[in-house]
Protein backbone atom coordinates (compact mmCIF):
# COMPACT_ATOMS: atom_id res chain seq x y z
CA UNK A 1 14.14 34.49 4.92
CA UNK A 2 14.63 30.67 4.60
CA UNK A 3 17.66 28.63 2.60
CA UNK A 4 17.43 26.25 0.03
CA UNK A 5 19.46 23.21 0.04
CA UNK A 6 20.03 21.60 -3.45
CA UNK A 7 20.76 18.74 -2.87
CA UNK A 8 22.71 16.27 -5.60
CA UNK A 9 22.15 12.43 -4.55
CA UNK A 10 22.98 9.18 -6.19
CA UNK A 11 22.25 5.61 -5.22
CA UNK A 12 24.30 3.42 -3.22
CA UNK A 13 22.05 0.37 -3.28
CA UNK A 14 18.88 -0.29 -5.94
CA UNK A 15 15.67 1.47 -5.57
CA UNK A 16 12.09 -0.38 -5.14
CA UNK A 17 8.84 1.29 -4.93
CA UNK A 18 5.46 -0.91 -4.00
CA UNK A 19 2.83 2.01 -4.79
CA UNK A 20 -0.58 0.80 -3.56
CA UNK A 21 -2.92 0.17 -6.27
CA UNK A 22 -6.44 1.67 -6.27
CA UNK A 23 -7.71 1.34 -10.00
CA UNK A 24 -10.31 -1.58 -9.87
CA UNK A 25 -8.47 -3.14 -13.07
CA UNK A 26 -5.45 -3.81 -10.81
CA UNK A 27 -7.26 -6.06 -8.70
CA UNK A 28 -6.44 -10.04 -8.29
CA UNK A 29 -9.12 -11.71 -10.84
CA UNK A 30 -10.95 -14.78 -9.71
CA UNK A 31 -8.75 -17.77 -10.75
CA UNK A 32 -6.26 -15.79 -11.47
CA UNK A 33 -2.91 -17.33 -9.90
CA UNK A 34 -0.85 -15.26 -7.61
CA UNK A 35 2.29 -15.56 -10.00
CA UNK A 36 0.05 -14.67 -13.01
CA UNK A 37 -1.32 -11.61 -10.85
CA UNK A 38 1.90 -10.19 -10.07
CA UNK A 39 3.48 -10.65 -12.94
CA UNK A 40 0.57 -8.74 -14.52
CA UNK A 41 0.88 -5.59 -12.28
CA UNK A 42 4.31 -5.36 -10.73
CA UNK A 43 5.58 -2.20 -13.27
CA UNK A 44 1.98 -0.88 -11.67
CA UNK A 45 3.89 -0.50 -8.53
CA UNK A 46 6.54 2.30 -9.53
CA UNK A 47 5.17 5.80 -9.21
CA UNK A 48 5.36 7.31 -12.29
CA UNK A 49 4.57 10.48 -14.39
CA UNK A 50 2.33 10.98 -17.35
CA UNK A 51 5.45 10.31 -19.65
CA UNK A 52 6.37 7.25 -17.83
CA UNK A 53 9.19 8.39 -16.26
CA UNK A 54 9.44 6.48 -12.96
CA UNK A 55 9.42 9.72 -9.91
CA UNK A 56 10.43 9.51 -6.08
CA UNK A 57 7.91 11.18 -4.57
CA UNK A 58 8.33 14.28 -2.07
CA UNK A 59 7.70 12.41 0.87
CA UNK A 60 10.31 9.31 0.80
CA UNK A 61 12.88 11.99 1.30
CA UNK A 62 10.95 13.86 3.45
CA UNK A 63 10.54 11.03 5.68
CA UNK A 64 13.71 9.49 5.37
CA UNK A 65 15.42 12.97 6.76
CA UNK A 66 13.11 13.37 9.26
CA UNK A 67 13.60 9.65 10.65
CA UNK A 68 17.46 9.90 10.60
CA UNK A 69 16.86 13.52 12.68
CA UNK A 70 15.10 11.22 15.13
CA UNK A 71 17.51 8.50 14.83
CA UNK A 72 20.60 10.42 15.04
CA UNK A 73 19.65 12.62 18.12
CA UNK A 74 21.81 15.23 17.62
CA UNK A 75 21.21 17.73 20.77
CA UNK A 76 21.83 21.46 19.93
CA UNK A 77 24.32 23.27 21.67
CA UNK A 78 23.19 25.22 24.72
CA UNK A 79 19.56 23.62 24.61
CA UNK A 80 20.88 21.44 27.43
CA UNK A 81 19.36 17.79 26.43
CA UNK A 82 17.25 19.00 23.32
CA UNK A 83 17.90 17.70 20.11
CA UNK A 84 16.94 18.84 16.24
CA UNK A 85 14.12 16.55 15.81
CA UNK A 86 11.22 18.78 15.98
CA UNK A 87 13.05 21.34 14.22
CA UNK A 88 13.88 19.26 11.09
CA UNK A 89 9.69 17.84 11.62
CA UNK A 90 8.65 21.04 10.86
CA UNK A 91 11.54 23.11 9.43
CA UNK A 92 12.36 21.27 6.67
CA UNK A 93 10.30 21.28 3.70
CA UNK A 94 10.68 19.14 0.15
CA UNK A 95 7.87 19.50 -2.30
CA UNK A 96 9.77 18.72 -5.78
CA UNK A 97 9.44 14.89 -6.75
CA UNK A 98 12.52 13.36 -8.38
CA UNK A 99 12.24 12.50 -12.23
CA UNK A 100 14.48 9.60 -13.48
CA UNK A 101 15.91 8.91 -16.41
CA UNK A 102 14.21 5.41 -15.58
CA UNK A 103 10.96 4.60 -17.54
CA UNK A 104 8.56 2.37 -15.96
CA UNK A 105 9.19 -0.17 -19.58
CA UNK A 106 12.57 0.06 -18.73
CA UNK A 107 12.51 -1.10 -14.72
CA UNK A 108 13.85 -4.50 -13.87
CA UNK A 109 12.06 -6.34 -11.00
CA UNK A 110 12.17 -8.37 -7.88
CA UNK A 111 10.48 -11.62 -7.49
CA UNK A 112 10.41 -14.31 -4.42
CA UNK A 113 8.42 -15.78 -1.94
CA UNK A 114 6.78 -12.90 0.79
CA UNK A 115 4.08 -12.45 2.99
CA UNK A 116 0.80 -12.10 0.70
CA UNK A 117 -0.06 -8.61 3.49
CA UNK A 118 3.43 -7.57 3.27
CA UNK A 119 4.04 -8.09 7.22
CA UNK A 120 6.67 -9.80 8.42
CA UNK A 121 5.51 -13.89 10.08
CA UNK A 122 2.51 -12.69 9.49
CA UNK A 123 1.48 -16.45 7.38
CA UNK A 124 0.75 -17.40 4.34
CA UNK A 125 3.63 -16.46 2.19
CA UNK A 126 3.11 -16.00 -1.90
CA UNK A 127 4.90 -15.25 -4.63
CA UNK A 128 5.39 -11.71 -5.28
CA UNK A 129 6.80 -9.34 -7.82
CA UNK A 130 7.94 -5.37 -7.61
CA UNK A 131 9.71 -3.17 -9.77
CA UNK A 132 13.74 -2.40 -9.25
CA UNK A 133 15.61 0.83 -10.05
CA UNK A 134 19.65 -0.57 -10.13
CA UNK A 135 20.76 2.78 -10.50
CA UNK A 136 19.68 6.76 -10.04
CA UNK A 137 20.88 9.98 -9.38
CA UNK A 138 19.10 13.47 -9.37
CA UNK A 139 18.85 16.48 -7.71
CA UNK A 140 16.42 17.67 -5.19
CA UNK A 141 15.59 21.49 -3.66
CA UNK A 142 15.37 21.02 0.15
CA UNK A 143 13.31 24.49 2.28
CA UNK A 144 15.47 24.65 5.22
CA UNK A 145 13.07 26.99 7.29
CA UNK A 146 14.46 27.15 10.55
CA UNK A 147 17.48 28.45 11.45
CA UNK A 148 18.23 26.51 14.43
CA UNK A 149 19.35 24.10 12.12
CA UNK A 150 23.13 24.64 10.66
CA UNK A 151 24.45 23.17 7.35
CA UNK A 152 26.46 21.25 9.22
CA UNK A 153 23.87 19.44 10.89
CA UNK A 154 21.67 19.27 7.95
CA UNK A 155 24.58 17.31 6.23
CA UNK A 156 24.93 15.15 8.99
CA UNK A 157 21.31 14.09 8.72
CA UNK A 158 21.04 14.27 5.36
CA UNK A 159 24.14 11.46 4.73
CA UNK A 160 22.30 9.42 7.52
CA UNK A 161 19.47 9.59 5.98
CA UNK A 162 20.89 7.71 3.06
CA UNK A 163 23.34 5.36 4.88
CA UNK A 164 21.03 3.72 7.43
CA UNK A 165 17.16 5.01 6.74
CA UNK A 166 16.62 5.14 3.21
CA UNK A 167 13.75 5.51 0.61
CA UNK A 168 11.17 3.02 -0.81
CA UNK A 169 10.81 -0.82 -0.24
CA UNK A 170 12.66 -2.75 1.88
CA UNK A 171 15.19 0.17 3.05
CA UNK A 172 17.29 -0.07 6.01
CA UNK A 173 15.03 1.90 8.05
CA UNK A 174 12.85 -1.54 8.08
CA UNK A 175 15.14 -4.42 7.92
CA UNK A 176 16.08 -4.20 4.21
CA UNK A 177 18.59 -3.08 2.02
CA UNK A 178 17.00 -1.48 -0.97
CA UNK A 179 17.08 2.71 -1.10
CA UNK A 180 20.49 3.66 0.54
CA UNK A 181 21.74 6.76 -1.55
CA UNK A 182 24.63 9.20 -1.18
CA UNK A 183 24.91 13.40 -1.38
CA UNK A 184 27.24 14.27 -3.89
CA UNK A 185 26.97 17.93 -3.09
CA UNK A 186 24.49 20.50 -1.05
CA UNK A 187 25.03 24.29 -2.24
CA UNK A 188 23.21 26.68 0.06
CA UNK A 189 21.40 29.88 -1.15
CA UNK A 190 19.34 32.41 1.01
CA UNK A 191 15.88 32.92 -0.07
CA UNK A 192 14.69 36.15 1.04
């Protein structure tokens, strides 16, 4: 027996992705300026589906809750100094990606001067370009496997998670401000 957490979120701050880019047609062309580059591939770097409807992958929630577990520290009640971290590491599951409304022609973007590796003081800085969400909302099924952890404290998390860790580029979690979102509502069912 497990529960499933559906969670309904919205965004509190505007959503950037910066998907790596494999294809070998994505590459930086010899001559090609830097500006003319990324303005060539920047809607390349939302993750998208085969309709091109932007997604938020699995794993930026994933990570964000599991982060903001950490973060938080919450110890569990007669577990002396332990806290829920491990258990929401490995009892906490979310395989559904989130489908926006968004498509990719409809993204606005994000353009300015930034490290050409994408570490900060790292050097040389160039121009660069990536794709902007303003606004989004959705819902997402969340496998709560282990029962240590209450709804209580997975609400806790979950609310950190969007307030101070967030999802995609430049989120708090890293200095930024890009990816903080809100729960609307969780509604709990047992899954036998």
């Amino acid at each position: 027996m497990y529960r499933i957490a559906t969670c309904k979120l919205k965004s509190a701050a505007a959503y950037s992705q910066s998907r790596q880019l494999t294809d070998p047609s994505l590459q930086r062309k010899p001559n090609e300026t830097w500006e003319d580059y990324e303005e060539r591939i920047w809607r390349h770097k939302a993750h998208a589906d085969e309709n091109g409807h932007v997604i938020i992958p699995p794993a930026a929630f994933k990570q964000a809750i599991d982060a903001a577990a950490k973060y938080l520290s919450i110890q569990i009640p007669g577990k002396g100094k332990a806290t829920y971290t491990k258990h929401f590491k490995s009892g906490v599951i979310i395989s559904d990606l989130l489908t926006l409304d968004t498509t990719v022609d409809e993204l606005d973007s994000y353009a300015g001067q930034m490290n050409s590796d994408g570490v900060r003081g790292s050097g040389k800085r160039v121009y660069r370009r990536f794709p902007e969400v303003r606004h989004w909302e959705g819902t997402i099924p969340v496998g709560v496997f282990d029962d240590c952890i209450t709804e209580d404290v997975f609400e806790k998390v979950l609310r950190g998670a969007g307030s101070f860790i967030g999802i995609g580029r430049f989120r708090p979690e890293n200095g930024g401000y890009y990816g903080r979102f809100e729960a609307e509502s969780i509604d709990w069912q047992e899954v036998a």
